[in-house]
Protein backbone atom coordinates (compact mmCIF):
# COMPACT_ATOMS: atom_id res chain seq x y z
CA UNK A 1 145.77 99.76 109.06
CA UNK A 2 143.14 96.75 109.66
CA UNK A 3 139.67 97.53 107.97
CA UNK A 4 136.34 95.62 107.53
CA UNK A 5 134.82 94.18 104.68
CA UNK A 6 132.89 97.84 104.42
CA UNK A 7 135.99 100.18 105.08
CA UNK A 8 135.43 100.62 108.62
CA UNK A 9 138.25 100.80 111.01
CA UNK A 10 138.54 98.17 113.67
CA UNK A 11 137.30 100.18 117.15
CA UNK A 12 136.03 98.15 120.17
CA UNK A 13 132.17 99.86 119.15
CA UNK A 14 132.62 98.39 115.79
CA UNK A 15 133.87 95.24 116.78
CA UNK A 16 130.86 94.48 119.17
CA UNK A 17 128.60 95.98 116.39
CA UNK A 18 130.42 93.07 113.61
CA UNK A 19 130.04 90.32 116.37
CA UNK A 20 126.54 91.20 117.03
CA UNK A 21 125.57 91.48 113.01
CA UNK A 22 127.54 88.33 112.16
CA UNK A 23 126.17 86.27 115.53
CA UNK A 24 122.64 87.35 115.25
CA UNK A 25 122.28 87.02 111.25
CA UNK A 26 123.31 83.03 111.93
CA UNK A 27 121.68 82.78 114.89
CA UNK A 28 117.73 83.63 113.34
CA UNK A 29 118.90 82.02 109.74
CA UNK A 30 119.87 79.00 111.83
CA UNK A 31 116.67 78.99 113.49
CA UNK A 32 114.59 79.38 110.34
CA UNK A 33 116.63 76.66 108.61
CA UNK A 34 116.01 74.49 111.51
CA UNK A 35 112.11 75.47 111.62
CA UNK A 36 111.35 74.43 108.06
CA UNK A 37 114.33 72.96 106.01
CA UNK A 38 112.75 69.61 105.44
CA UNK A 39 110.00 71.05 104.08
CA UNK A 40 109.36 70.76 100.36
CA UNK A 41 111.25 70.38 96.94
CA UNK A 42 110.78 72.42 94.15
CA UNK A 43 112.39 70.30 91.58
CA UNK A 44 112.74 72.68 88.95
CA UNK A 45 114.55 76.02 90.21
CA UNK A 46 115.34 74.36 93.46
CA UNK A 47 116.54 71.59 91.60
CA UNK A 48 118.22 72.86 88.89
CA UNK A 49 120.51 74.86 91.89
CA UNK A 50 121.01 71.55 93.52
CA UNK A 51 121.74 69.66 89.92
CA UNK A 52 124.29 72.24 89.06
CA UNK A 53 126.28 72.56 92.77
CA UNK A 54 126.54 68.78 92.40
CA UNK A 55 128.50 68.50 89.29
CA UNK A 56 130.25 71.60 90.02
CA UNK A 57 131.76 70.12 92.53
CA UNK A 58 132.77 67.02 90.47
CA UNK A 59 134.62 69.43 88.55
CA UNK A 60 131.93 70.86 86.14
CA UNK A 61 131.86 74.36 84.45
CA UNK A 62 128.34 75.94 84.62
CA UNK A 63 127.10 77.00 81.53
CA UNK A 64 129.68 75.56 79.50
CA UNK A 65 129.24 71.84 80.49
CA UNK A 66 125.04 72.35 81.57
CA UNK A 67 122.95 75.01 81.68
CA UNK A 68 123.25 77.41 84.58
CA UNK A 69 123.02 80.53 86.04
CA UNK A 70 126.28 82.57 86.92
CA UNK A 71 128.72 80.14 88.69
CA UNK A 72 129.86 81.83 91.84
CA UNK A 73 126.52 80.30 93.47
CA UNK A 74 127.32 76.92 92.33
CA UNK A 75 130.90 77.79 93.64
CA UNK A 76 129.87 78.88 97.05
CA UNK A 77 127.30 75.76 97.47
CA UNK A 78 130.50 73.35 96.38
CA UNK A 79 132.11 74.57 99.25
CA UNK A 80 129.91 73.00 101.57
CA UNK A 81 129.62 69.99 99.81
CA UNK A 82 132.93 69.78 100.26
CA UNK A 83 132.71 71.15 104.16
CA UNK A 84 130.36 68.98 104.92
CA UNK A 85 131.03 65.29 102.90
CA UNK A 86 127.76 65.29 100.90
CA UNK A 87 126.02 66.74 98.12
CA UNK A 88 122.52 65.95 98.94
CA UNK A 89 119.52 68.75 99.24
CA UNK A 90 120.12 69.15 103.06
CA UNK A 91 123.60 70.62 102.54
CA UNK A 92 122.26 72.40 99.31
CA UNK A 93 120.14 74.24 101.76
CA UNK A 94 122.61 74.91 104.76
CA UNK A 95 124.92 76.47 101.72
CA UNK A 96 121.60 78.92 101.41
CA UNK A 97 121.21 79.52 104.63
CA UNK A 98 124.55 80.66 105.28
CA UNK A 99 124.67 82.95 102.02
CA UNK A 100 121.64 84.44 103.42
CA UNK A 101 122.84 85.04 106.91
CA UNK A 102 125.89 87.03 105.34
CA UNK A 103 123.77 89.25 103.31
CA UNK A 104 121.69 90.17 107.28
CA UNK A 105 124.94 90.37 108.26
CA UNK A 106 126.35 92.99 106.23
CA UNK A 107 123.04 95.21 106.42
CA UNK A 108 122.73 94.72 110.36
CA UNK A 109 126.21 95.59 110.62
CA UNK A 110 125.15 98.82 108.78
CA UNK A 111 121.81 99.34 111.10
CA UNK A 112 124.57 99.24 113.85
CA UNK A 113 126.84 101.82 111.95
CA UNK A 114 123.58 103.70 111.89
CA UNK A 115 123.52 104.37 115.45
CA UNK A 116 119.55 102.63 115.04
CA UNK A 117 118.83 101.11 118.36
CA UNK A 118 118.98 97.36 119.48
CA UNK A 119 115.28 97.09 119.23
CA UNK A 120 114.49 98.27 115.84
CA UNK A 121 117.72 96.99 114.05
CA UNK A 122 116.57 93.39 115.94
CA UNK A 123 113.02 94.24 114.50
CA UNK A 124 113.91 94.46 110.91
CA UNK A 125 116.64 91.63 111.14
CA UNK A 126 113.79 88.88 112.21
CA UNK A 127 111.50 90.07 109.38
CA UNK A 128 114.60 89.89 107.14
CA UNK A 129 115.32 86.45 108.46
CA UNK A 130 111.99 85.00 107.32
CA UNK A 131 111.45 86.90 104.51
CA UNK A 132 115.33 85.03 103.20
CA UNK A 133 112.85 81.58 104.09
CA UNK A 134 111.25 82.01 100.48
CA UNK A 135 111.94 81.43 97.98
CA UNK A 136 115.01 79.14 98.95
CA UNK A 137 116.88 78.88 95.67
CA UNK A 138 116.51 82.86 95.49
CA UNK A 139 118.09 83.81 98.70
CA UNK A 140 121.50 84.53 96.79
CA UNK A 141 119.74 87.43 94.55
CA UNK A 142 118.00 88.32 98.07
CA UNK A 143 121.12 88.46 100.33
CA UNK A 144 122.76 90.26 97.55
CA UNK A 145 120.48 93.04 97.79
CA UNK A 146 120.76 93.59 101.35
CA UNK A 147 124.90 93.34 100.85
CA UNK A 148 124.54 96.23 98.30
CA UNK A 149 122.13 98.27 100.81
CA UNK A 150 124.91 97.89 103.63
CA UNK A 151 127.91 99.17 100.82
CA UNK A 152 125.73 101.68 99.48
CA UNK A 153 124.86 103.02 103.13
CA UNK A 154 129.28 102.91 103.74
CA UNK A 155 129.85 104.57 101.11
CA UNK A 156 127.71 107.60 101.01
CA UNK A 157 127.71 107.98 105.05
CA UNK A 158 132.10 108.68 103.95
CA UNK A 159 131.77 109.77 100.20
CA UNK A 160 135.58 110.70 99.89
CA UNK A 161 136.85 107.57 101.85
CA UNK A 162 138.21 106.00 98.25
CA UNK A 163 138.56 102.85 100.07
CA UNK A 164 134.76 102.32 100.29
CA UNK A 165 134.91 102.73 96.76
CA UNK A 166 136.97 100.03 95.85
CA UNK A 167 135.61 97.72 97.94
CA UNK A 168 131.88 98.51 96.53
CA UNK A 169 133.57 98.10 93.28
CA UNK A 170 134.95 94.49 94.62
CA UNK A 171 131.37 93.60 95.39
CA UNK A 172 129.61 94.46 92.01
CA UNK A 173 131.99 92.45 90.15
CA UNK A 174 131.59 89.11 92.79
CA UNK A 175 127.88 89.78 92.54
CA UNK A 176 128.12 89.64 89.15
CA UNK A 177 130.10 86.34 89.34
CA UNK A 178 126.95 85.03 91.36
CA UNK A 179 124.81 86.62 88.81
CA UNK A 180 125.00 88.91 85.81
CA UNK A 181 121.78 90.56 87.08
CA UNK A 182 122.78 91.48 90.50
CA UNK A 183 126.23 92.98 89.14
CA UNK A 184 123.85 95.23 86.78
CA UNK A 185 121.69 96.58 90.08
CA UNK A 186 124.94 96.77 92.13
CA UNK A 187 126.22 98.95 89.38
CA UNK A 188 122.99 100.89 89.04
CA UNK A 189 123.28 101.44 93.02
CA UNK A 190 126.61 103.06 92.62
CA UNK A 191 125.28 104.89 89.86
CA UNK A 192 122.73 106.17 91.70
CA UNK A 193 124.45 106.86 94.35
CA UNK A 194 126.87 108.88 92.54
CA UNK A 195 124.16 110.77 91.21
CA UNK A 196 122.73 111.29 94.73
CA UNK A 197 126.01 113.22 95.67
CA UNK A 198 126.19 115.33 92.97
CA UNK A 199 122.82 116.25 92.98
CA UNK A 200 122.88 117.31 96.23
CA UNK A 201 126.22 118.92 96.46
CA UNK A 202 128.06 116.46 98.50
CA UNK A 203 131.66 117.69 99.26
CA UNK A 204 134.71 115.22 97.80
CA UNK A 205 136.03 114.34 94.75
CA UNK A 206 133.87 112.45 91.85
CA UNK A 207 136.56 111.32 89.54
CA UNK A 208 138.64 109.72 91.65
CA UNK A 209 136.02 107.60 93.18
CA UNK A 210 134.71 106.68 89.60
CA UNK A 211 137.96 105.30 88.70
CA UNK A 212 138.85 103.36 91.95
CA UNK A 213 135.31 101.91 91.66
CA UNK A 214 135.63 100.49 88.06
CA UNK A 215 139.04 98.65 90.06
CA UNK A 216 137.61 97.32 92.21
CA UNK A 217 134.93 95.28 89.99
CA UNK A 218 137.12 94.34 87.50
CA UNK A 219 138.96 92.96 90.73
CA UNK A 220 135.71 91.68 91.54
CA UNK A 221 134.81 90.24 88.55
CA UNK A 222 138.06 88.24 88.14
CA UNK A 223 137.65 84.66 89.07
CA UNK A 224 134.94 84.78 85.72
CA UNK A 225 137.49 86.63 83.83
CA UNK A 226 139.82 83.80 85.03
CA UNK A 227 137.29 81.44 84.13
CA UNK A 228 136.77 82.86 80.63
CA UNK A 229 140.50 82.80 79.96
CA UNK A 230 141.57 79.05 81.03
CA UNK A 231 138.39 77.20 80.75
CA UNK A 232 138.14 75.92 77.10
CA UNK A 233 134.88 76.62 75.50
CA UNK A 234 133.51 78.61 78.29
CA UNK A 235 133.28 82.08 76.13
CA UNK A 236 131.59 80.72 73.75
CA UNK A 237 128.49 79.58 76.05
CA UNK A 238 128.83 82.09 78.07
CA UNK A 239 128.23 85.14 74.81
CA UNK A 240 125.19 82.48 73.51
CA UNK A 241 123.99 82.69 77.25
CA UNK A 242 124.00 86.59 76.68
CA UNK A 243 122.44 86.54 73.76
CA UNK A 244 119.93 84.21 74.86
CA UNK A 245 118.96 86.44 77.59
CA UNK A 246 116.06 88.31 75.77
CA UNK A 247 114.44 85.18 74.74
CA UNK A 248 114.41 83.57 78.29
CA UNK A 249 112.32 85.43 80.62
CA UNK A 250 108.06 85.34 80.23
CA UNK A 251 107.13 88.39 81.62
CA UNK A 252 104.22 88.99 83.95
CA UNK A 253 101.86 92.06 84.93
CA UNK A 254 102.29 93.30 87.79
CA UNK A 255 99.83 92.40 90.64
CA UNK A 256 98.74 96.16 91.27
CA UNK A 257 95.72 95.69 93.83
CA UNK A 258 93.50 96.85 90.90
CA UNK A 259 94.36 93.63 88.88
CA UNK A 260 93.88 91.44 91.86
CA UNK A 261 91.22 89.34 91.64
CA UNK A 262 90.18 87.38 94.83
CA UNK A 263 87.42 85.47 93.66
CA UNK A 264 86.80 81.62 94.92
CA UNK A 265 89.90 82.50 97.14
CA UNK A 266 89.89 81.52 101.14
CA UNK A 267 90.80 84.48 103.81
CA UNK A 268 94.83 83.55 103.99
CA UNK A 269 95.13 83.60 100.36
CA UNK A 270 92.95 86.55 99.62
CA UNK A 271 94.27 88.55 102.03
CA UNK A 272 97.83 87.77 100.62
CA UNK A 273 96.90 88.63 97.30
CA UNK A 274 95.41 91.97 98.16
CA UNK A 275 98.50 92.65 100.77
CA UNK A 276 101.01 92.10 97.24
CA UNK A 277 99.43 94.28 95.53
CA UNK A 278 99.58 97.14 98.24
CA UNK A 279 103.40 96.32 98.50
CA UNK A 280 103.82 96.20 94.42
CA UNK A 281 102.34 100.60 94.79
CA UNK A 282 103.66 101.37 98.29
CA UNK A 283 107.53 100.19 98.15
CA UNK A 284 108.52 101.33 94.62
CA UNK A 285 105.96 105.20 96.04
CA UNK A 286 108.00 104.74 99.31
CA UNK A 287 111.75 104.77 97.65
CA UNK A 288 111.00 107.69 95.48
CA UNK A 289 109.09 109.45 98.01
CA UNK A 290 112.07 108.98 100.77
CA UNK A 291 114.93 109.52 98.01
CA UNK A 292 113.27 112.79 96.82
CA UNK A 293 112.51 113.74 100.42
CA UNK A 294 116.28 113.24 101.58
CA UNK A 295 117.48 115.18 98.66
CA UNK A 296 115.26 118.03 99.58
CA UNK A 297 116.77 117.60 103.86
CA UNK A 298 120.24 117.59 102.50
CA UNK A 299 119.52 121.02 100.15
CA UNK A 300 118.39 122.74 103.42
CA UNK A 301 120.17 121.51 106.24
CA UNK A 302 123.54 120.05 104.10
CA UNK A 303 123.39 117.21 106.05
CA UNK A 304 121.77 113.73 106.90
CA UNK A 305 121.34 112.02 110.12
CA UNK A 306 123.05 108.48 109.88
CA UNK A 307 119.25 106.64 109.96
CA UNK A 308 118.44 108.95 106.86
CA UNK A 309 121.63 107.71 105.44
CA UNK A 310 120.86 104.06 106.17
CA UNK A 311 117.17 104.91 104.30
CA UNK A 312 118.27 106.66 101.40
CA UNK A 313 121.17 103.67 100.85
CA UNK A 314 118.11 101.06 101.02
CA UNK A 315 116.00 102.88 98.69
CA UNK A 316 118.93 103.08 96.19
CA UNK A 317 119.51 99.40 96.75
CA UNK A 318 115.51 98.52 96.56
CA UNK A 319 115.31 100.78 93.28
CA UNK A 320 118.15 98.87 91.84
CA UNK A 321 116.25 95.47 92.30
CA UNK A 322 112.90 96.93 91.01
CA UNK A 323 113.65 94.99 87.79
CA UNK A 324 114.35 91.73 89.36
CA UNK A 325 110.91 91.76 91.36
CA UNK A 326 109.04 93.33 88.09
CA UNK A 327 110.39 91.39 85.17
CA UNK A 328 108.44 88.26 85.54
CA UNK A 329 106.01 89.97 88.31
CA UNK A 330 104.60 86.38 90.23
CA UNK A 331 105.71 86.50 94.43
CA UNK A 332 108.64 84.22 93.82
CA UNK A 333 110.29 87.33 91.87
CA UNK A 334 108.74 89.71 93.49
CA UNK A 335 110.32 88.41 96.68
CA UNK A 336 113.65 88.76 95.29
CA UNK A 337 114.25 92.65 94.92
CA UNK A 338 112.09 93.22 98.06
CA UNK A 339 114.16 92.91 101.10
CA UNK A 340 115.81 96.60 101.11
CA UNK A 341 112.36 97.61 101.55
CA UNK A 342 112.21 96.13 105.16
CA UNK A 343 115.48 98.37 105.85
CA UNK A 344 114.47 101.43 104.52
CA UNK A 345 110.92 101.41 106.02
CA UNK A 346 112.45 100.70 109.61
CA UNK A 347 115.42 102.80 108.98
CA UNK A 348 112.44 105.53 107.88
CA UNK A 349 110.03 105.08 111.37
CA UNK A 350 113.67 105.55 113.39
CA UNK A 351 114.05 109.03 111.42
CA UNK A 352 110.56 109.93 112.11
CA UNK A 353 111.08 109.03 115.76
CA UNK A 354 114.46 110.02 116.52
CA UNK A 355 115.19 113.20 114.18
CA UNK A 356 111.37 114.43 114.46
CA UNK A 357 109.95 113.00 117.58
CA UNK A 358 106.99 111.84 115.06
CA UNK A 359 105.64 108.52 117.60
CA UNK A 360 102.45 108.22 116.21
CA UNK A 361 103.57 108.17 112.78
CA UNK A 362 106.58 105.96 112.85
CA UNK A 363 104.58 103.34 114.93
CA UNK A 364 102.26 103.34 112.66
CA UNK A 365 104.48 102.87 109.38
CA UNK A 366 106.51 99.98 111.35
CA UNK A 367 103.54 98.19 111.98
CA UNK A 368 101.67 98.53 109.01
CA UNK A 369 105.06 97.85 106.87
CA UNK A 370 105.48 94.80 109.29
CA UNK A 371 101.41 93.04 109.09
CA UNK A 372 101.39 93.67 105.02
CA UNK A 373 104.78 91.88 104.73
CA UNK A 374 103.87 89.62 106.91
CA UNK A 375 100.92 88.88 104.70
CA UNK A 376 102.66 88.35 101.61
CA UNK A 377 105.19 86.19 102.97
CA UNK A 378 103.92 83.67 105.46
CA UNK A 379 101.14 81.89 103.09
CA UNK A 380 104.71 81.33 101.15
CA UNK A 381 107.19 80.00 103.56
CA UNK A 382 107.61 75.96 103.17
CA UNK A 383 106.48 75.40 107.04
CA UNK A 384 103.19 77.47 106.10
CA UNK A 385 102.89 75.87 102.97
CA UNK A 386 103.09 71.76 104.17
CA UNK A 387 101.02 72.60 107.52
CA UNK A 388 98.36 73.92 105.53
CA UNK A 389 97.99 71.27 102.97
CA UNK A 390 98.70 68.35 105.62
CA UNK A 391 95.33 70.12 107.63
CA UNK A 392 93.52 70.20 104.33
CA UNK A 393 94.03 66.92 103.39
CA UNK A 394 96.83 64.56 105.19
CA UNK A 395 96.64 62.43 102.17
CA UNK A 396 98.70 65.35 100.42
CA UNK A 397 101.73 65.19 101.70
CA UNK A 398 104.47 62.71 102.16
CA UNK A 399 107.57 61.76 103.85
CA UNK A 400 110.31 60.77 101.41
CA UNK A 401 114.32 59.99 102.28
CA UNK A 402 116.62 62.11 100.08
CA UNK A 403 120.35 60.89 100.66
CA UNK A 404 119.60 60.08 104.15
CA UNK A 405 117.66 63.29 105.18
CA UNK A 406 113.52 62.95 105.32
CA UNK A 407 111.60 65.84 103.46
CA UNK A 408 108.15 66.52 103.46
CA UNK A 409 106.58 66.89 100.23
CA UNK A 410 103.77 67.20 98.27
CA UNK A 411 102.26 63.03 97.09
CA UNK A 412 102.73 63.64 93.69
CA UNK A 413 106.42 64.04 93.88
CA UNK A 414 107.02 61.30 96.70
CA UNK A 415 105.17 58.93 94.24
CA UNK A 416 107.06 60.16 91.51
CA UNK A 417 110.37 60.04 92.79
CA UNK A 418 109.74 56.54 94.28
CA UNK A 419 109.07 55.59 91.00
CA UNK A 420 111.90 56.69 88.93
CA UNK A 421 114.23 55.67 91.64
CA UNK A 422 112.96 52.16 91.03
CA UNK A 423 112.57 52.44 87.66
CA UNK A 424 116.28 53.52 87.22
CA UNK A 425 117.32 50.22 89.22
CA UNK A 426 115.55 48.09 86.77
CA UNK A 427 116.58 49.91 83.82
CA UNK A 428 120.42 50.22 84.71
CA UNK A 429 120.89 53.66 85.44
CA UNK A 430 123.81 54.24 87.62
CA UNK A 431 125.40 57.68 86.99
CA UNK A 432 124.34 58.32 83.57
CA UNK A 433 121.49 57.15 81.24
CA UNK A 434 118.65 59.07 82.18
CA UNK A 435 116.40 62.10 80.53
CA UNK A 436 113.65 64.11 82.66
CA UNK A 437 111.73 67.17 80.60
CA UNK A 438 110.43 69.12 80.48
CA UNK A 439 111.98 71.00 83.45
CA UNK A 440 112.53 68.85 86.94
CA UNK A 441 116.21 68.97 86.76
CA UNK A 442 115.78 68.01 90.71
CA UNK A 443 114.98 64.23 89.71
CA UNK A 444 119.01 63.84 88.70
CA UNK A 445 120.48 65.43 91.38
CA UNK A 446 117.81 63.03 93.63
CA UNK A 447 119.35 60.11 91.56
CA UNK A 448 123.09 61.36 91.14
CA UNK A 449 123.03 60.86 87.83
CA UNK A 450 124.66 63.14 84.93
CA UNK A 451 122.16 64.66 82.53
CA UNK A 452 122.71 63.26 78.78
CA UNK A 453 122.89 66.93 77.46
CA UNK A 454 123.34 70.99 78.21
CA UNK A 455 119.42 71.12 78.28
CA UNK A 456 118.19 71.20 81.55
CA UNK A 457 114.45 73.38 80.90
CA UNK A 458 112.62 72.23 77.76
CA UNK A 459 110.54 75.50 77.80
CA UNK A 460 111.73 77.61 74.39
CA UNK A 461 112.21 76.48 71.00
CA UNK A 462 115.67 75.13 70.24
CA UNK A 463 116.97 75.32 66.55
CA UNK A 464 116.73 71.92 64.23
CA UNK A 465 120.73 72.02 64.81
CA UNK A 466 120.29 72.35 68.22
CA UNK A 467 117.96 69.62 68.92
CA UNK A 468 119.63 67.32 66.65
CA UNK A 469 122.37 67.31 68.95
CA UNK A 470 120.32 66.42 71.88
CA UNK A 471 118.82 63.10 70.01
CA UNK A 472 122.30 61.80 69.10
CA UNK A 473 123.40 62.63 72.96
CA UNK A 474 121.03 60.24 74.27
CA UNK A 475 121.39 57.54 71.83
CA UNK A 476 122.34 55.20 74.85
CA UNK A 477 120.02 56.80 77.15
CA UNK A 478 118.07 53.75 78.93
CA UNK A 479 114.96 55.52 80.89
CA UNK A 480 113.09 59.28 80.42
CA UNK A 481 111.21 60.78 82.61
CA UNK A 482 108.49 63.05 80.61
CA UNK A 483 105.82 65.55 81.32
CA UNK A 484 104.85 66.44 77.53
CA UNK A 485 101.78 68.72 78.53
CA UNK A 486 103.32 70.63 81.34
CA UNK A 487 104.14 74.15 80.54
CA UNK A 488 104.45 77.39 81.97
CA UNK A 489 102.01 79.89 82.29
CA UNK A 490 99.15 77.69 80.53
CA UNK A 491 100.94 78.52 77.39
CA UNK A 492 100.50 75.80 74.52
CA UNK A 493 103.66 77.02 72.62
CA UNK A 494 106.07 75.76 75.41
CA UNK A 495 105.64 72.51 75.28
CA UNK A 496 107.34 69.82 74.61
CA UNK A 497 105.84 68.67 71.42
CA UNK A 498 105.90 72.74 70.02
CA UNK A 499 109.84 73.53 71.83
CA UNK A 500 111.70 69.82 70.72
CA UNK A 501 109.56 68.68 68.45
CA UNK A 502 112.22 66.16 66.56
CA UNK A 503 113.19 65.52 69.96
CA UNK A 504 110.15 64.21 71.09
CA UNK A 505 109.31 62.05 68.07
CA UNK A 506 113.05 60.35 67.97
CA UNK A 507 111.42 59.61 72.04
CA UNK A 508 108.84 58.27 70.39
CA UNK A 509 110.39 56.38 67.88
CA UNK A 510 112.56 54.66 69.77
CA UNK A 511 111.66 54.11 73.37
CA UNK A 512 108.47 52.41 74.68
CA UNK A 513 106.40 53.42 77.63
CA UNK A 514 106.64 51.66 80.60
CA UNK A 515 103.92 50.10 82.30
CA UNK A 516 103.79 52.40 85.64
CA UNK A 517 101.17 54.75 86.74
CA UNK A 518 102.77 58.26 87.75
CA UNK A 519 100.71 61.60 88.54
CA UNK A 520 100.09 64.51 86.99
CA UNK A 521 100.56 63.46 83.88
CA UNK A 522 104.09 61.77 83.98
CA UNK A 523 105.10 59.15 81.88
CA UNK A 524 108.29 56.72 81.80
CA UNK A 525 109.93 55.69 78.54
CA UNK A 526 112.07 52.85 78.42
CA UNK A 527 114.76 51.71 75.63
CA UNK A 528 113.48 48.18 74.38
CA UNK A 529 115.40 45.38 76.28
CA UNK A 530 117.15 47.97 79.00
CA UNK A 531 115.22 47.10 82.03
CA UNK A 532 114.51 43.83 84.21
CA UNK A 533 111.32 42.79 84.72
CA UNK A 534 109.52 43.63 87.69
């Protein structure tokens, strides 16, 4: 027999439910798209996602041929390149759009399965739906999380359905193909989940489902396997990129309200400070408190309402994410591991209202869930972002065309990008023959041009060997971009002249600065004889 993507039988209920989930998830990710796509360009992560799609699509490997993040991302945005006959931002960003309207999709299709009502499952889908608005080139670890909530909530509301299994199984390894760190959380959620059952005595077999689920994400996990296997070279980067993984992320405190500090700030951006550090104490408090709470309901009564199942799944799948919001604790990450949050506070006011008749108390979590998120997000969201700064100063923004689409951004970068386009004219740079570093891997995707080497974020020291390689690959480099004090975090160490040091001084050596004035600290570099004169 037929099933869905989740193990559910096809019935006319569930069909209506799947038509509703998949319709409404495209319909409010269309309209946020639409709302404020052509707003801003973050050159470096959104960049280095747009940098990578594009020459995966000219037949590129990620992380073998340039540095990347898992490839199934870069797959799924090639697609639409493809689909839609360009590889500029603008289809960059309908490829994000649409991988964030399947993750709503899968967890409204489980508010449905739920038996929540219209109302609050349309509640919690239109926070969900701008919540996926930032941060753009993150909505893949974000839709992720809401497609393990909706498996999670599948497969414990039928524990011995071994189907559900295999299919959850399927998931973790394709999540992992989009990235190793999601295929660790969607692990963790089935481990958890497993855990769940036994602790609380859930009838079925354990074994069995154990076994089927390790299947189904080797099945999963296949087209890397396949990957691994017939693409020449690609284990090798891929066990250095492993390796590599301690070294990569700078860590950051988390913004508990205590550590806030608010000082010099305006209202909006005070009160989104204080409302992030509310969220970082009452989500992780609110998953362990509802988890520990459900275990307790299913010890006395032996069994959970579908709502309570739909809020235990989302606190499994929030817990799971913790790490991805806390590693490098700054809102951009934070944002990422969030989203089963929305579900299981929504999914928690329906219990309170529905199971325990509690009004007062679930209008009041709703509410207050809804104005704190609300807080921490909007300041964020590109529209927010560009109509604030164009009402602070109009001089701040800019207009720019980017392969035949306009985009509003910030001066600095219109200037900027003017400039290197011209500058690449004069200099000969058609394809190939260009540098940009420390970290703006954006600027070649915004010229189409192919990066001289693997590097694409100049921000940790690289081994003499290592950098040696990178001189001799742009011995016929004509023009380079550089930014040699940017850095992250205010940290001396990471740049340019401390992470590539021989790199920097064969720059220096042998290229002369061009006579342009860039912002921010910018500079052009020019090989002697490569460029016209203006």
């Amino acid at each position: 027999m037929l099933i869905s993507p989740f193990g559910v039988r096809p019935s006319r209920r569930n069909l209506s439910a799947l038509a509703e989930s998949v319709g409404g998830a495209f319909l409010l990710c269309g309209i946020v798209f639409a709302l404020q796509h052509r707003y801003g360009f973050a050159w470096a992560d959104e960049g280095l996602l747009w940098y990578d799609s594009q020459r995966t699509s000219l037949g590129g490997i990620p992380i073998r041929d340039y540095y990347g993040y898992d490839p199934g991302r870069y797959y799924w945005v090639s697609i639409f390149f493809h689909l839609l006959g360009n590889n500029g931002l603008y289809e960059l960003l309908i490829a994000n759009a649409a991988f964030g309207a399947v993750g709503l999709a899968a967890v409204w299709f489980g508010m449905c399965a739920s038996g929540m009502r219209f109302g609050w499952r349309l509640t919690a889908a239109v926070m969900l739906a701008i919540a996926l608005g930032y941060p753009r080139h993150k909505v893949y670890e974000q839709s992720l999380s809401l497609i393990l909530t909706a498996i999670v909530f599948f497969a414990l509301a039928k524990p011995a359905d071994l189907k559900r299994w295999l299919i959850f199984g399927i998931l973790s390894g394709l999540a992992a193909f989009v990235g190793r760190n999601s295929g660790v959380y969607f692990v963790g959620g089935a481990v958890l989940s497993g855990l769940l059952l036994v602790l609380t005595q859930s009838p079925g077999p354990h074994a069995k489902p154990t076994v089927i689920y390790a299947l189904g994400v080797v099945l999963g996990y296949s087209p890397m396997l396949a990957l691994l296997v017939f693409a020449p070279g690609l284990w090798t980067a891929f066990l250095q990129s492993v390796l590599f993984l301690p070294h990569w992320q700078l860590p950051l405190p988390i913004p508990f309200v205590w550590r806030v500090d608010i000082g010099g700030l305006g209202l909006i951006d005070a009160t989104q400070q204080v409302a992030i550090g509310i969220a970082c104490l009452f989500v992780p408090i609110f998953y362990v408190g509802a988890l520990v709470g459900a275990a307790v309901i299913k010890h006395r009564t032996a069994s959970w309402s579908m709502p309570m199942v739909m809020t235990v799944s989302a606190c499994i799948a929030g817990v799971a994410f913790l790490y991805q919001s806390f590693d490098r604790a700054d809102f951009g990450h934070i944002a990422n591991g969030f989203l089963p949050a929305f579900v299981a506070v929504v999914s928690g006011a329906v219990v309170l209202l529905d199971s325990w008749k509690r009004r007062v108390p679930a209008t009041a979590l709703s509410i207050g869930f809804a104005a704190m998120m609300a807080a921490c997000w909007l300041p964020y969201e590109p529209a927010v972002v560009f109509t604030r700064a164009r009402h602070a100063d109009p001089q701040s923004v800019e207009d720019v065309r980017i392969d035949g689409e306009t985009f509003e951004v910030f001066a600095y970068q219109a200037q900027t990008l003017r400039t290197v386009r011209q500058a690449a004219e004069r200099c000969g740079v058609h394809g190939s023959g260009f540098l940009a570093a420390p970290h703006f891997p954006g600027v070649y995707a915004y010229l189409h041009t192919k990066a001289p080497f693997w590097e694409m974020y100049y921000l940790y020291p690289r081994p003499i060997e290592f950098q040696t390689q990178h001189v001799a690959a742009i011995a016929n480099t004509r023009l380079i971009l550089l930014a040699p004090d940017a850095t992250i975090d205010g940290l001396e160490r990471l740049k340019l002249k401390n992470t590539y040091g021989i790199l920097m001084k064969d720059i220096e050596a042998r290229y002369e600065p061009l006579d342009v004035s860039l912002p921010n600290g910018f500079r052009l570099y020019a090989l002697p004889g490569a460029c016209r004169p203006r």
